[in-house]
Protein backbone atom coordinates (compact mmCIF):
# COMPACT_ATOMS: atom_id res chain seq x y z
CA UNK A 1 37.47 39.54 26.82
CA UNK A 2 40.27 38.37 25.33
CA UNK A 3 44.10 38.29 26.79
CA UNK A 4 45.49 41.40 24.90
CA UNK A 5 42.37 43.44 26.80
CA UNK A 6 43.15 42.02 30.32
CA UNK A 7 46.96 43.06 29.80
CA UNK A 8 46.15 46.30 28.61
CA UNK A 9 44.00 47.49 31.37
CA UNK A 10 46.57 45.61 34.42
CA UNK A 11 48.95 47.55 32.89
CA UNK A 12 46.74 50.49 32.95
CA UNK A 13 46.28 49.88 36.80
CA UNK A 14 49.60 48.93 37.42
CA UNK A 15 50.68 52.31 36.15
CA UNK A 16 48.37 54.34 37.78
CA UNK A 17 49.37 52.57 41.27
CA UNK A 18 53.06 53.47 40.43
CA UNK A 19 51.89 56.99 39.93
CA UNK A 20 50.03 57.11 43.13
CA UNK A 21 52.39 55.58 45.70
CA UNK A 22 55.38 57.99 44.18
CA UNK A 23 52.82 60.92 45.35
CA UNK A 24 52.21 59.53 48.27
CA UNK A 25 55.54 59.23 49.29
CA UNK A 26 56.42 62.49 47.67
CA UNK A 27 53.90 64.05 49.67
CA UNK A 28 54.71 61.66 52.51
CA UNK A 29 58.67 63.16 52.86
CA UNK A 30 56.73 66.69 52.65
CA UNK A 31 55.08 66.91 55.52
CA UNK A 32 57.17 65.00 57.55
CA UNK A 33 59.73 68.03 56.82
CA UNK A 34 59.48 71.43 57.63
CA UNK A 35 61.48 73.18 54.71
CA UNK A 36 60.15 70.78 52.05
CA UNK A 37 56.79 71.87 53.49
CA UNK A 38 57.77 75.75 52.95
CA UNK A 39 59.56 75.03 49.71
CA UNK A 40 55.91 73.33 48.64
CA UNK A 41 53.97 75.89 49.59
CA UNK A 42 56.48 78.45 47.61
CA UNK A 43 55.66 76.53 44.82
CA UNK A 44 51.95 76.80 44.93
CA UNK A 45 52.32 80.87 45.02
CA UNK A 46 54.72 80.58 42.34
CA UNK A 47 52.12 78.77 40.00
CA UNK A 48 49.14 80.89 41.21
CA UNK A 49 51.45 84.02 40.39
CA UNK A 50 52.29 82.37 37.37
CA UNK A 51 48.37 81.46 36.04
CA UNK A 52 47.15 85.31 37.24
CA UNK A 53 50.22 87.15 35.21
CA UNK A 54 48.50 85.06 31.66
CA UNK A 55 45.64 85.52 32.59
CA UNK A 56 46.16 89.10 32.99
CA UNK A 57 48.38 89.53 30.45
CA UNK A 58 51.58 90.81 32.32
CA UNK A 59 54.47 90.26 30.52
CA UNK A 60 57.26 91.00 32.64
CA UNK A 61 55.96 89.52 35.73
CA UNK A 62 55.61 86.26 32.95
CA UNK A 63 58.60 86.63 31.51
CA UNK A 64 60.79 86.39 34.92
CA UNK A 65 58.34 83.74 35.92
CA UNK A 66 59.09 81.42 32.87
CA UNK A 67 62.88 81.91 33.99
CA UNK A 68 62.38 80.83 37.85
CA UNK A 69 60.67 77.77 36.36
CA UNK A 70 63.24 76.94 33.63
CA UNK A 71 66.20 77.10 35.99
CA UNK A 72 64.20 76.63 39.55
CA UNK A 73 64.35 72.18 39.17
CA UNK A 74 68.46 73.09 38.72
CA UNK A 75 68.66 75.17 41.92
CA UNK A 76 66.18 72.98 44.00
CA UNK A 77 68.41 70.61 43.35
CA UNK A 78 71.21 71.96 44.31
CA UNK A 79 69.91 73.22 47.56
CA UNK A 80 67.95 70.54 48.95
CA UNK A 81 70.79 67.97 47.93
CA UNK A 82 70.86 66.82 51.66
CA UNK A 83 67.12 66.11 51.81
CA UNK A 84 66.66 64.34 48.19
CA UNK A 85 69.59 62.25 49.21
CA UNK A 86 67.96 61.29 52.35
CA UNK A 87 64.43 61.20 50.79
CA UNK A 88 66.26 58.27 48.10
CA UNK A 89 68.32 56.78 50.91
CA UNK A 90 64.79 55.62 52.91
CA UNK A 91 63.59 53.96 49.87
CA UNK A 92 66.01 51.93 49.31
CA UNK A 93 65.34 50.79 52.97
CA UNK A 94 62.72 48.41 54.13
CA UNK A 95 60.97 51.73 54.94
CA UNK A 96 57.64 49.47 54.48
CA UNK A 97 58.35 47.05 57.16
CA UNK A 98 60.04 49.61 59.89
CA UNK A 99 63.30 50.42 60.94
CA UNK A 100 61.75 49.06 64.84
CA UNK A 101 58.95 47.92 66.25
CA UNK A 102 56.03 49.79 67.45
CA UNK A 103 55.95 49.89 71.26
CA UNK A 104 53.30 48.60 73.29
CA UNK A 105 51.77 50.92 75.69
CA UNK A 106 53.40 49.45 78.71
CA UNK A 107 57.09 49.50 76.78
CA UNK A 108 55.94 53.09 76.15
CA UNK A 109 55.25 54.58 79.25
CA UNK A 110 57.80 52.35 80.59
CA UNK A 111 60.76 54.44 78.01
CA UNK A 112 58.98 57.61 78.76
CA UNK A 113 59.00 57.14 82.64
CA UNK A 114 62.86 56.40 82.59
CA UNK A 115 62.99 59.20 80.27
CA UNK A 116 61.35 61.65 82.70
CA UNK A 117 63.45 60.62 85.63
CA UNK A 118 66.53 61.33 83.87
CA UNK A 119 65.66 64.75 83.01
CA UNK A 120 63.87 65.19 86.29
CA UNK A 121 67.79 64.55 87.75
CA UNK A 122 69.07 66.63 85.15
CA UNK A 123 66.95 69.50 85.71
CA UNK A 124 67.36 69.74 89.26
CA UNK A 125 71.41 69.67 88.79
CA UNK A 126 71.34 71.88 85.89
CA UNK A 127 72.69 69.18 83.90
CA UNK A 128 72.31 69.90 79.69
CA UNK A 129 71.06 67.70 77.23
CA UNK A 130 69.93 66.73 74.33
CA UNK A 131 67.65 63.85 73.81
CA UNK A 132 65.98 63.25 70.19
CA UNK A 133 63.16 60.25 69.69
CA UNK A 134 63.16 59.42 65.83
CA UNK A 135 59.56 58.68 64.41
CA UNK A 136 58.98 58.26 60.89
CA UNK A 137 61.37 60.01 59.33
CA UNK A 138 64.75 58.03 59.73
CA UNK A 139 67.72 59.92 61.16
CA UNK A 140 69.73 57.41 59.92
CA UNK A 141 72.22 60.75 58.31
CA UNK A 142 73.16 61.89 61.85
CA UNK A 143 73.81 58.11 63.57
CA UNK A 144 76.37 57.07 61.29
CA UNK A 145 78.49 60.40 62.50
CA UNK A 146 78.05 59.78 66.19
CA UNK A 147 79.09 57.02 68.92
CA UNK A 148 77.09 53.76 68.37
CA UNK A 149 75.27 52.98 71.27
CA UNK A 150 72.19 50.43 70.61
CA UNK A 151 71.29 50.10 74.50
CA UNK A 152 68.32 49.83 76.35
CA UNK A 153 67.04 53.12 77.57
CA UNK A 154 67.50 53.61 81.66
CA UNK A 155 67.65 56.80 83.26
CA UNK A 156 70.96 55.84 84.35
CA UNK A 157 72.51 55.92 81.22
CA UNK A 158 71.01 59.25 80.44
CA UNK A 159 72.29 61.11 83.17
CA UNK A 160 75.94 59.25 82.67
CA UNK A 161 76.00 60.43 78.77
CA UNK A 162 75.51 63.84 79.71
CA UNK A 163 76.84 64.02 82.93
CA UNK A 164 79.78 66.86 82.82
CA UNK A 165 83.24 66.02 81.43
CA UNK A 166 81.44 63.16 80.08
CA UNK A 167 83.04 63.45 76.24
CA UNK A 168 79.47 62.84 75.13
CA UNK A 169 78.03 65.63 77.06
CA UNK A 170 77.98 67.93 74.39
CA UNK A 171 76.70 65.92 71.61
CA UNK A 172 72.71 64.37 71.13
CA UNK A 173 71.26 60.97 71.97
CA UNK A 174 68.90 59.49 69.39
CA UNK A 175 66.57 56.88 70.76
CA UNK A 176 64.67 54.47 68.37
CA UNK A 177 61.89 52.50 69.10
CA UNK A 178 62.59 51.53 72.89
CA UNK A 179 66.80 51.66 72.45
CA UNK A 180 69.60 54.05 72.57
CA UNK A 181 70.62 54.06 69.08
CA UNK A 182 73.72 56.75 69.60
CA UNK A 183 75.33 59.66 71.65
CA UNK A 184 77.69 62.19 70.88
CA UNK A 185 75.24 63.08 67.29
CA UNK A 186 75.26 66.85 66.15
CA UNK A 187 72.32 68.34 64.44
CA UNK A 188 72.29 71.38 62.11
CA UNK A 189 71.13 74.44 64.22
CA UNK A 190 68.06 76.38 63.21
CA UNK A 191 68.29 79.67 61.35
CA UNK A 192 65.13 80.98 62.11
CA UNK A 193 65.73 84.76 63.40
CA UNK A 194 62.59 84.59 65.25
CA UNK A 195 64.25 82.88 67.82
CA UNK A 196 65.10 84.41 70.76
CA UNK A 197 68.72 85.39 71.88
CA UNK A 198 68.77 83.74 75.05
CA UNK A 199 68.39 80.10 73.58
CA UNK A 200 71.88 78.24 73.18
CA UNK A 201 73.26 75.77 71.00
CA UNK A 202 70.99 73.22 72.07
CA UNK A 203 67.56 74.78 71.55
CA UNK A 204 69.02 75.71 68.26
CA UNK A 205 70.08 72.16 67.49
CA UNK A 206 66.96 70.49 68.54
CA UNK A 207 64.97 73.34 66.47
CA UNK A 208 67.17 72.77 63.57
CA UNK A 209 66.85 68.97 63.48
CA UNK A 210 62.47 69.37 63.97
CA UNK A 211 62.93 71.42 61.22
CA UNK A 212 64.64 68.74 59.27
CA UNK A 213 62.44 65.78 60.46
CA UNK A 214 59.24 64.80 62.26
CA UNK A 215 61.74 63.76 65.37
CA UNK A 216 61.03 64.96 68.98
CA UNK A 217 63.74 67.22 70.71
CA UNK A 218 63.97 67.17 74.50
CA UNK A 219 66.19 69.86 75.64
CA UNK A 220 67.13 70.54 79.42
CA UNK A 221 69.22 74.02 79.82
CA UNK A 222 72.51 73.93 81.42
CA UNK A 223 72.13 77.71 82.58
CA UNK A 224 68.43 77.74 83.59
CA UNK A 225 67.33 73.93 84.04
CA UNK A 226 64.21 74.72 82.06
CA UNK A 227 62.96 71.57 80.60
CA UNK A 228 61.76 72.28 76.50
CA UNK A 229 60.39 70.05 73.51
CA UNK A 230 60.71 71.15 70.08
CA UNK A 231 58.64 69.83 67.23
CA UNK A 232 58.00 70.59 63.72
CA UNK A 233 60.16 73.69 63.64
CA UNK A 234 57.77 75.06 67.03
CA UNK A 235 59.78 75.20 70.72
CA UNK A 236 57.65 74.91 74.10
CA UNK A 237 59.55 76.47 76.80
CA UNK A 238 60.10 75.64 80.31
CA UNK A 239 57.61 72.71 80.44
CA UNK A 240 56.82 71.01 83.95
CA UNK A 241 57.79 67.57 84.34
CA UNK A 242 54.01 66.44 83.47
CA UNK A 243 54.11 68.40 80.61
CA UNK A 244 56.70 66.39 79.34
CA UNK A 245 55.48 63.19 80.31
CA UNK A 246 52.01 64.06 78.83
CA UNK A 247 53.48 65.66 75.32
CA UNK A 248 55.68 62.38 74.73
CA UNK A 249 53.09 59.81 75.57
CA UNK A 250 50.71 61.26 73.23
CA UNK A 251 53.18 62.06 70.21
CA UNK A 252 54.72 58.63 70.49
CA UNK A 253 51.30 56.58 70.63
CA UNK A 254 51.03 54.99 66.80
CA UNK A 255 48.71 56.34 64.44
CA UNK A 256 46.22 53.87 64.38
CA UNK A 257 45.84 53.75 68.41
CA UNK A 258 45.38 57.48 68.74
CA UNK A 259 42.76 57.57 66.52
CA UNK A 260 41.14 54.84 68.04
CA UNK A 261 41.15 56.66 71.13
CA UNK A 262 39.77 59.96 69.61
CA UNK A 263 36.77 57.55 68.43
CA UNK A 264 36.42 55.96 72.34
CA UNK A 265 36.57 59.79 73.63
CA UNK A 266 33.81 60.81 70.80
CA UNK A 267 31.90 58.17 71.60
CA UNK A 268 32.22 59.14 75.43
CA UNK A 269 31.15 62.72 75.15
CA UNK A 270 27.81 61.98 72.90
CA UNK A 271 27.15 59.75 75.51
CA UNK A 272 27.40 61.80 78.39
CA UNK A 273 25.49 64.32 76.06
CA UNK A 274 22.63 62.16 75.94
């Protein structure tokens, strides 16, 4: 084998990596967004519509079709600007390495226990808030705007940042990893017109920014001192406090642990099935 070979086929498989991580992280920014999801689904119709109207033979159906396609990459563009600016601004991060470290299970329960207290106090005062935990995708857009914080997280601070009169009161807190990255951040509210009347600026915030991201939104009413979580673009309403403490425990174990868990559980149940 001589040395033109060997370069020819690492180049081959250099390529063909290229090609495969860009998917991946393509598909990657996807699902970890709700409206790219929609948008990628839209697509998919679009090109089924597309294959049955030449198959079929319809010409006007093709013909507007060809036009949505010509000019559709222009206007994607265009509309999505926010999200393909974000979507670029994480890879020119260290996205590979983390933006924090991955919690053990006693720093976890530890941040979700002083989380739960605060909004336990909050509830019962009829105290609003806000309170988003970033996961994978960065939020990074939405700290630079608000007050830098970078603190650990107690249930103290909590219930000072929105405590009333408070000039952060009315804004968000993002927490990454086990820290208080900022207060004071505003989200984009959701547009959905499924969503019920009753729900405020908050619910519509924290719906808006799930739609946006993969993030967890904690929202405690100031009218009604219902407790809610919002994820992926879907609200639960008026959760007990052990709903809450169950939900963020299990959304915020790592990947890798959960499904090591699932295979301990699996393992369980044939075992008590024997």
């Amino acid at each position: 084998m001589n040395t033109n070979l060997i370069l020819t086929i690492l180049k081959n498989v250099i390529d063909i990596c290229l090609v495969w991580f860009g998917l991946y992280y393509i598909l990657k920014n996807i699902r970890n967004n709700v409206k790219m999801t929609l948008l990628f689904k839209g697509l998919i119709i679009l090109l089924l519509v597309k294959i049955l109207a030449d198959a079929l033979d319809l010409y006007t159906v093709g013909l507007l079709l060809e036009y949505i396609i010509q000019w559709g990459p222009l206007a994607l563009i265009i509309i999505f600007q926010p999200e393909i600016r974000n979507a670029l601004e994480q890879l020119g991060r260290t996205q590979l390495l983390g933006r924090h470290k991955t919690l053990t299970m006693s720093e976890r329960e530890k941040m979700v226990s002083e989380i739960v207290n605060a909004v336990e106090y909050l509830k019962k005062n009829r105290i609003g808030a806000l309170i988003i935990l970033e996961r994978d995708y960065s939020l990074r857009q939405y700290i630079e705007r608000a007050k830098k914080l970078y603190a650990e997280i107690t249930s103290d601070l909590l219930i000072s940042i929105f405590f009333p009169n408070n000039p952060l009161h009315d804004g968000g807190v993002i927490i990454q990893g086990d820290k208080i990255t900022c207060a004071g951040a505003v989200f984009p509210t959701s547009v959905d017109m499924k969503i019920g009347k009753r729900l405020g600026t908050r619910h519509r915030a924290a719906l808006g920014i799930s739609e946006e991201s993969d993030c967890i939104s904690l929202i405690v009413s100031e009218e009604t001192g219902r407790v809610s979580i919002a994820m992926n673009g879907d609200l639960s309403y008026n959760l007990t406090l052990d709903d809450v403490r169950i939900i963020l425990l299990e959304e915020l174990q790592p990947k890798t642990e959960f499904e090591d868990e699932l295979e301990t559980d699996s393992e369980s149940e044939g075992e008590n099935n024997e």
